[in-house]
N, C-alpha and C. Protein backbone atom coordinates (compact mmCIF):
# COMPACT_ATOMS: atom_id res chain seq x y z
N UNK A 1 0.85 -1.19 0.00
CA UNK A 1 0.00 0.00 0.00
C UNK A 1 0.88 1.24 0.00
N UNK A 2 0.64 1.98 -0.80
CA UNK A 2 0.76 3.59 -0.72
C UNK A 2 0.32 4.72 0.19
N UNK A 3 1.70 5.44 0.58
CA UNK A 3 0.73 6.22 1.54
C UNK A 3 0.88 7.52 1.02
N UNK A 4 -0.55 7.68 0.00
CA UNK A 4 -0.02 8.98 -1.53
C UNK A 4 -0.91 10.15 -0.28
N UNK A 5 -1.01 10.11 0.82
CA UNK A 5 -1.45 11.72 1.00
C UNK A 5 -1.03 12.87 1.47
N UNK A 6 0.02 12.43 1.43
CA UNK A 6 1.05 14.05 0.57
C UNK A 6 0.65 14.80 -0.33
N UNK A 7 0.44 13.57 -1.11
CA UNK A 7 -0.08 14.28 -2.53
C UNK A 7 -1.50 15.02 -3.18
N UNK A 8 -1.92 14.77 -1.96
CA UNK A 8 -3.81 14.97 -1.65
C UNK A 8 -3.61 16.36 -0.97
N UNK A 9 -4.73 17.46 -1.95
CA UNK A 9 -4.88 18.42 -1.74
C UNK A 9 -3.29 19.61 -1.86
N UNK A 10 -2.79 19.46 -3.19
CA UNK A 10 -2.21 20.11 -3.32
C UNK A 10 -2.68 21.55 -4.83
N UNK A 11 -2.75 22.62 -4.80
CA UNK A 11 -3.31 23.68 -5.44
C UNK A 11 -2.39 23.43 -6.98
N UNK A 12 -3.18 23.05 -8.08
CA UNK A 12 -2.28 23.04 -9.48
C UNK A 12 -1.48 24.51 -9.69
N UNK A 13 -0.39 24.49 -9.99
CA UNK A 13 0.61 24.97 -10.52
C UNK A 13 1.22 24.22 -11.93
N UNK A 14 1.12 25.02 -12.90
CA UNK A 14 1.77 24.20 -14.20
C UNK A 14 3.18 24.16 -14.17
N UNK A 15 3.82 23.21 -14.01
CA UNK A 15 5.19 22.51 -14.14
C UNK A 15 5.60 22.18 -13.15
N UNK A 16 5.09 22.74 -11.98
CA UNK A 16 5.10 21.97 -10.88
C UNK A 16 4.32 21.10 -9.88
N UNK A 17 3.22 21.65 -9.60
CA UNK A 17 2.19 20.83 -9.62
C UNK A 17 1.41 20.53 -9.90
N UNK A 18 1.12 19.94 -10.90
CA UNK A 18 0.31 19.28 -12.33
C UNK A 18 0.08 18.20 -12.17
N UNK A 19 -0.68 17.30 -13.36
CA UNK A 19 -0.81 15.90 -13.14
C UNK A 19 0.46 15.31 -13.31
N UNK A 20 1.40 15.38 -13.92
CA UNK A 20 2.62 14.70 -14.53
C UNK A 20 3.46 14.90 -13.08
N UNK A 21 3.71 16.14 -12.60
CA UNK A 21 4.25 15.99 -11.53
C UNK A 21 3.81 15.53 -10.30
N UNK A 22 2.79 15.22 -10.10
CA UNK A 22 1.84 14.36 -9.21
C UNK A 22 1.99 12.81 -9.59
N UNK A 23 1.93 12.65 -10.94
CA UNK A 23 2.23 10.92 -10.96
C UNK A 23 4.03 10.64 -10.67
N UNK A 24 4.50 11.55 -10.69
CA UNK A 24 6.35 11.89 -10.66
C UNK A 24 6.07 11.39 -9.27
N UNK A 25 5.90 12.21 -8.41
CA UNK A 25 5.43 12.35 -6.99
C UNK A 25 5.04 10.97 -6.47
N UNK A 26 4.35 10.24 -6.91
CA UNK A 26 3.48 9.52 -6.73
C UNK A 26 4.68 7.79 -6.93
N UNK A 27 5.22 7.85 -7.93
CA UNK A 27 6.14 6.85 -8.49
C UNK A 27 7.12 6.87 -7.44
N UNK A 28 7.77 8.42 -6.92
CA UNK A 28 8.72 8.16 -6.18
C UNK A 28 8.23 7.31 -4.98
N UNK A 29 6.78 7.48 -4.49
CA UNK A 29 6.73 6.92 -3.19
C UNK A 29 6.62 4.96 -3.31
N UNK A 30 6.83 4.54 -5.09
CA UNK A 30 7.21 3.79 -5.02
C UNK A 30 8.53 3.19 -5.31
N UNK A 31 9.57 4.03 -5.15
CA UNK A 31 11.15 4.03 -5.42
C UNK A 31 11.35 4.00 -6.83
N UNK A 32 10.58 4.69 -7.76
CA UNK A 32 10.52 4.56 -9.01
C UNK A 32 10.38 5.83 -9.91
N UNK A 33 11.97 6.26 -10.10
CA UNK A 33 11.89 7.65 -10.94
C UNK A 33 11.73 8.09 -12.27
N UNK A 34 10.80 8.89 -12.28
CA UNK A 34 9.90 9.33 -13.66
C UNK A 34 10.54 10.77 -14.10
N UNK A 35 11.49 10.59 -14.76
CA UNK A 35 12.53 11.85 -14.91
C UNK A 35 11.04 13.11 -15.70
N UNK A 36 11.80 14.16 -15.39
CA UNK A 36 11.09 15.24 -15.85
C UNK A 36 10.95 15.65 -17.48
N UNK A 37 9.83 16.21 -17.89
CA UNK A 37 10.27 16.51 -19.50
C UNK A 37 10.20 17.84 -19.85
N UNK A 38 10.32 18.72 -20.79
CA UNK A 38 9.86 20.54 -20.78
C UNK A 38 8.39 19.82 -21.29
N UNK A 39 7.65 21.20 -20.22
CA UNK A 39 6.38 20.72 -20.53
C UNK A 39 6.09 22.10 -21.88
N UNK A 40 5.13 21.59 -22.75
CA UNK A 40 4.97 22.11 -24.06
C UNK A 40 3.95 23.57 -23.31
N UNK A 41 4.03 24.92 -24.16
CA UNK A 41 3.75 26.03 -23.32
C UNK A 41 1.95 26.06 -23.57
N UNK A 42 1.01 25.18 -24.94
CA UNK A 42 -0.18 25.42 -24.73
C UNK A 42 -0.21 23.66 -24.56
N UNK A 43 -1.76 23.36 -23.77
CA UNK A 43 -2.04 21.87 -23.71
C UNK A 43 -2.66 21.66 -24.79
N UNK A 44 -3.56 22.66 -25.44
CA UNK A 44 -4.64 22.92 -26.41
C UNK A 44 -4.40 21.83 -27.54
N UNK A 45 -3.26 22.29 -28.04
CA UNK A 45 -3.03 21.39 -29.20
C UNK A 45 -1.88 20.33 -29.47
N UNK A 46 -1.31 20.28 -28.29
CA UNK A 46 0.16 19.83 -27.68
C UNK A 46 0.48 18.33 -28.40
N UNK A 47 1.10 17.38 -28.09
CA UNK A 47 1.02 15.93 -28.21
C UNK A 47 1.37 15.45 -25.93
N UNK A 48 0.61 14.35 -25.85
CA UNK A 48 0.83 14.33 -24.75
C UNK A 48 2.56 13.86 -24.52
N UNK A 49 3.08 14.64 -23.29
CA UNK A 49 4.35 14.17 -23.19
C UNK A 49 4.44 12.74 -22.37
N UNK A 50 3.32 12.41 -21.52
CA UNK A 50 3.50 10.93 -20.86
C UNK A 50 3.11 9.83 -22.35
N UNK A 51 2.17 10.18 -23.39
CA UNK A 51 2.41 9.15 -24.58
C UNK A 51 3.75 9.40 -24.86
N UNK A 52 4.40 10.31 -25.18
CA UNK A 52 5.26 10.18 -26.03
C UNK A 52 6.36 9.58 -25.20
N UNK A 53 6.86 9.72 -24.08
CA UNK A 53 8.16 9.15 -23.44
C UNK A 53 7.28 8.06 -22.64
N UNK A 54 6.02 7.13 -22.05
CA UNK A 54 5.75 5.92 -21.82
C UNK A 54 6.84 5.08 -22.11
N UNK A 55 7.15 4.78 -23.15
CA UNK A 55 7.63 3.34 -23.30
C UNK A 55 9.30 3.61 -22.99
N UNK A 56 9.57 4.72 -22.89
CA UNK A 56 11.33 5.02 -22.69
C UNK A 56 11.50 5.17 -21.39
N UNK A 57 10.29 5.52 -20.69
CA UNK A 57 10.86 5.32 -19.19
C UNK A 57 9.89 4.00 -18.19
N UNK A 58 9.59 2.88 -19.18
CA UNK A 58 9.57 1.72 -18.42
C UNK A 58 7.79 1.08 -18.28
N UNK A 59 7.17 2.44 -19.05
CA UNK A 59 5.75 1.94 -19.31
C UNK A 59 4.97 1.30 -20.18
N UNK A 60 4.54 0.38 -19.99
CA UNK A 60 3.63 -0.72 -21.27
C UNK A 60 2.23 -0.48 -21.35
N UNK A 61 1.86 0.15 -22.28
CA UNK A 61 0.19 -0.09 -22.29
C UNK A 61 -0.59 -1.29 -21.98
N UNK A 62 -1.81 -1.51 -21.28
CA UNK A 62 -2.58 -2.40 -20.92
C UNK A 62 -4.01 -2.11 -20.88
N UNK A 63 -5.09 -3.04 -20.99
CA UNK A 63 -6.53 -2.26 -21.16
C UNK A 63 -6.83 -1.50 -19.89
N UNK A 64 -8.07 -1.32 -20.28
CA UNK A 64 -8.15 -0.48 -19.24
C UNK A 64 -9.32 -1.82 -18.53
N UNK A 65 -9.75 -2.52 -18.98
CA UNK A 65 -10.39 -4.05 -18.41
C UNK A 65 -9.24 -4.62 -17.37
N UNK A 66 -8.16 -4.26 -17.64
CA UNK A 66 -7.18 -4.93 -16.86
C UNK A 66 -6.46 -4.09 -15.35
N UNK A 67 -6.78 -3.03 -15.65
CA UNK A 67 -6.33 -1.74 -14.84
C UNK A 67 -6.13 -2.41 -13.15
N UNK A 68 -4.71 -2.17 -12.36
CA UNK A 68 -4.68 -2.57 -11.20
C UNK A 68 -4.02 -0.95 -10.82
N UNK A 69 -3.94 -1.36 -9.47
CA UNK A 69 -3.39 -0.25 -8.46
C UNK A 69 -1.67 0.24 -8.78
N UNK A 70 -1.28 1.34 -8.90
CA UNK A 70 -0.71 2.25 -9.37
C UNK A 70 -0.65 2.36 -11.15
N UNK A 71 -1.86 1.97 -11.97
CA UNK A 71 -1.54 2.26 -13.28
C UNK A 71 -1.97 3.54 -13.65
N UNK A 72 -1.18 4.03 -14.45
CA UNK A 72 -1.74 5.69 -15.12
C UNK A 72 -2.94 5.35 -16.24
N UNK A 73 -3.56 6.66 -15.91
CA UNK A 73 -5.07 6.41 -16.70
C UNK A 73 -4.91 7.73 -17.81
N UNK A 74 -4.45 7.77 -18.71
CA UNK A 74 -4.25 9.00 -19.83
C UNK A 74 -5.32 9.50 -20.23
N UNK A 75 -5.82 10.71 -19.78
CA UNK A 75 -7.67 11.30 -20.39
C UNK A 75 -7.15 12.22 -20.73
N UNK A 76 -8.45 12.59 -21.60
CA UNK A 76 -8.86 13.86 -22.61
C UNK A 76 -9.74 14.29 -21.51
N UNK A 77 -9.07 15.27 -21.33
CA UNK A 77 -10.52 16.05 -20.29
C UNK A 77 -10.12 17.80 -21.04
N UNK A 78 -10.97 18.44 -22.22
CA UNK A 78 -11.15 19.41 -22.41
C UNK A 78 -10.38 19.99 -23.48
N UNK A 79 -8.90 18.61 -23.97
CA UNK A 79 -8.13 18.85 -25.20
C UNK A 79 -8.07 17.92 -26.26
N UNK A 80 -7.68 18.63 -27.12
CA UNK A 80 -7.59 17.47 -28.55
C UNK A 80 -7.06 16.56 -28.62
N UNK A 81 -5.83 16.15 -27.82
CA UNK A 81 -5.02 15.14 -27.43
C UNK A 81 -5.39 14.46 -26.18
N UNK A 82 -5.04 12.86 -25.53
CA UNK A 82 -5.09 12.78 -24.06
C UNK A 82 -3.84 13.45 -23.49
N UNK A 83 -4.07 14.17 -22.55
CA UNK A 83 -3.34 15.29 -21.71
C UNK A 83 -2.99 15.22 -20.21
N UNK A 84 -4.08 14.68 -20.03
CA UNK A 84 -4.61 14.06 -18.39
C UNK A 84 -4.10 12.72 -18.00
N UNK A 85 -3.03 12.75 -16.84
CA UNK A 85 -2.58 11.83 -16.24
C UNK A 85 -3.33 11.48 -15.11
N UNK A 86 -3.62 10.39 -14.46
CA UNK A 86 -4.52 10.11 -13.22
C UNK A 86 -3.86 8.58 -13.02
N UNK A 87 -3.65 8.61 -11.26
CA UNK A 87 -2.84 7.20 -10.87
C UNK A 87 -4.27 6.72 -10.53
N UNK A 88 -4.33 5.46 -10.81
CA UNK A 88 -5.36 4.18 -10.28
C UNK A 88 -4.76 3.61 -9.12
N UNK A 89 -5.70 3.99 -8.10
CA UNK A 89 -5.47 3.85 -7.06
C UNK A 89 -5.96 2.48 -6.25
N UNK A 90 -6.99 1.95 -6.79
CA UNK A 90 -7.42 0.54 -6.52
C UNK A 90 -9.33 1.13 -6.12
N UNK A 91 -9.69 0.02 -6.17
CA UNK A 91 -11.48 0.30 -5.55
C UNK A 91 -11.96 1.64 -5.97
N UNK A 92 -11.76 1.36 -7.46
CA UNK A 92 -12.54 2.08 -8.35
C UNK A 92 -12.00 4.05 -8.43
N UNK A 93 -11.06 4.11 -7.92
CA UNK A 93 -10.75 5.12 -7.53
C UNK A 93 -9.70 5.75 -8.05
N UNK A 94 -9.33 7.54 -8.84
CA UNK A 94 -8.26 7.89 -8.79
C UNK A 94 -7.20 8.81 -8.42
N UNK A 95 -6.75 8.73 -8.12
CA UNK A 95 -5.47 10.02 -7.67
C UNK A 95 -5.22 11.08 -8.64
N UNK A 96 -5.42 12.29 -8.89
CA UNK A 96 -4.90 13.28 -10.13
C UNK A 96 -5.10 14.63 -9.63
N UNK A 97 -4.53 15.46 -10.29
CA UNK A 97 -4.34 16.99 -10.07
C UNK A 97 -5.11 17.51 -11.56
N UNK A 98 -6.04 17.71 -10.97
CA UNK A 98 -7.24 18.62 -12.37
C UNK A 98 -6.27 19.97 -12.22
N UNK A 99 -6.30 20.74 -13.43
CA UNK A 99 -6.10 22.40 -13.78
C UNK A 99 -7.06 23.07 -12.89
N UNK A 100 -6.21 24.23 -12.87
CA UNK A 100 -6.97 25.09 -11.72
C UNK A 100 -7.53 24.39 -10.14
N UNK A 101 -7.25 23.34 -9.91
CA UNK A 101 -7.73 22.71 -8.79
C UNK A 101 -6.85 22.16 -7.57
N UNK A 102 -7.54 21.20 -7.00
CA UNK A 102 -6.34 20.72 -5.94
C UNK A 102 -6.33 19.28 -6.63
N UNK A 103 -5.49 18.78 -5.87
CA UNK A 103 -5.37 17.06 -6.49
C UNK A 103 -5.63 16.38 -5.68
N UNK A 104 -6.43 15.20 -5.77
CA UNK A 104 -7.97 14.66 -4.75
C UNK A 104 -8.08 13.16 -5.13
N UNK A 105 -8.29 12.47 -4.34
CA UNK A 105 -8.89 11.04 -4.70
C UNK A 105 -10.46 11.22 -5.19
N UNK A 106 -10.70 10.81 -6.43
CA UNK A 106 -11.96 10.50 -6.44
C UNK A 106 -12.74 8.99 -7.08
N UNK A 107 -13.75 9.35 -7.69
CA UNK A 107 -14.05 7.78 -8.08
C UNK A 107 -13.70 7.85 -8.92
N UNK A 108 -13.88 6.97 -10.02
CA UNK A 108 -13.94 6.33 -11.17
C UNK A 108 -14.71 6.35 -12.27
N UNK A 109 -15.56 7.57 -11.88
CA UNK A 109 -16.70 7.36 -12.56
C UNK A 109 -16.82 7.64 -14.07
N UNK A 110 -18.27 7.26 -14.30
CA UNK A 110 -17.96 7.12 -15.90
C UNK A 110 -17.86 8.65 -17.00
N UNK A 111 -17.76 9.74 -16.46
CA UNK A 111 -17.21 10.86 -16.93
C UNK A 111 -15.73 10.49 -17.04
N UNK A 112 -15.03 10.25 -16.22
CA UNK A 112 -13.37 9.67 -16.14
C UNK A 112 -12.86 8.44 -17.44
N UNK A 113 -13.82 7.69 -17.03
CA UNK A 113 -13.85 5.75 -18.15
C UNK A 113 -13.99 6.56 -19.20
N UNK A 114 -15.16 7.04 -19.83
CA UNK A 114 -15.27 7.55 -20.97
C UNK A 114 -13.99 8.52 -21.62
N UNK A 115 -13.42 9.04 -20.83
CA UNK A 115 -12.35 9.66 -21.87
C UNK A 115 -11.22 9.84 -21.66
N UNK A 116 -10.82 8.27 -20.99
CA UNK A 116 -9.58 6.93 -20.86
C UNK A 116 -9.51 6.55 -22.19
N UNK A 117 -8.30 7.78 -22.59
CA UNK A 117 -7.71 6.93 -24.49
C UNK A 117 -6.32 5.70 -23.63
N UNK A 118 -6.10 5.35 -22.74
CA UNK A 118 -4.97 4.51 -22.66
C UNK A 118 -4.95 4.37 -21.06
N UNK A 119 -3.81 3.06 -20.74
CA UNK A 119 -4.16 2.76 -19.63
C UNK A 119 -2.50 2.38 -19.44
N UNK A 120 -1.57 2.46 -18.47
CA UNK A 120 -0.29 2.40 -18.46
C UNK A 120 0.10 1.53 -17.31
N UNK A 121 1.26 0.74 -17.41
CA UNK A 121 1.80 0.39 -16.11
C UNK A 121 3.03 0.15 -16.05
N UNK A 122 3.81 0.33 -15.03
CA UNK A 122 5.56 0.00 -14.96
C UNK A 122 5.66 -0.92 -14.58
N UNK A 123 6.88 -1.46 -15.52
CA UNK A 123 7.27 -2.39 -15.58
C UNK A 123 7.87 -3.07 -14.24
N UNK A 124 8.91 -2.35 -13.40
CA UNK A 124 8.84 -2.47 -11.90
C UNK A 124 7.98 -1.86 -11.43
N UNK A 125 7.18 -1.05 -11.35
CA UNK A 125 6.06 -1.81 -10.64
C UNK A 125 5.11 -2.82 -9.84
N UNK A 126 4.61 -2.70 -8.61
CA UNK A 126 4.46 -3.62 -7.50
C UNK A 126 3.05 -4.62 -8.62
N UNK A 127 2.29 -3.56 -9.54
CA UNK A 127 1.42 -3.87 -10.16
C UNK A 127 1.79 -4.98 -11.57
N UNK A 128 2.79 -4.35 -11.84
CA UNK A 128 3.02 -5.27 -12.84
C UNK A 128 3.97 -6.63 -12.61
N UNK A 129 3.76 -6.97 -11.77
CA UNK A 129 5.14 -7.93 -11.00
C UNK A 129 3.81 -9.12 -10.59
């Protein structure tokens, strides 16, 4: 088990506290470092930077039928690309830092499922082991 509430209720800041740096955050508390990338200056039309470096720093796509506790959940929430990082936290639930907000456990619900383009997990990882 994870004890991510550190990471609960922190105010978004872009490049620092964001979703990417929240799943950063989040990896370390499983001894597992998610090096940093320049984050692109609009999200609007961007390419996501967790698709694009996934597989170079140790992540394999998996369904989202298969989804266990610490996998990243990649959503479109409001851009043309998926943009949105969110850790799966187990019992239906996820960990993420929305824009403009704080970063919160919530459910799962099907506003979230619905606009899950991908589903991620590391390879060390307690999940993928």
């Amino acid at each position: 088990m994870v004890n991510y509430r550190s990471l609960v209720g922190r105010q978004w800041e872009y490049g620092k506290h964001d979703c990417f740096s929240l799943l950063q955050g989040y990896y370390q508390l499983l001894k597992i470092d998610i090096p940093d990338f320049p984050r692109p200056d609009s999200l609007e039309y961007t390419e996501s930077i967790f698709l694009k470096y996934a597989k170079t720093v140790g992540f394999e796509r998996v369904s989202f039928a298969d989804r266990r506790q610490h996998d990243v959940l990649i959503m479109r929430l409001g851009t043309r690309n998926p943009m949105h990082a969110a850790i799966y936290v187990g019992g239906d639930k996820i960990l993420h830092q929305r824009m403009n907000g704080i970063s919160a456990v919530e459910p799962l619900r099907q506003y979230y499922w619905r606009r899950t383009a991908a589903v991620y997990r590391h390879a060390t990882c307690p999940a993928g082991r």
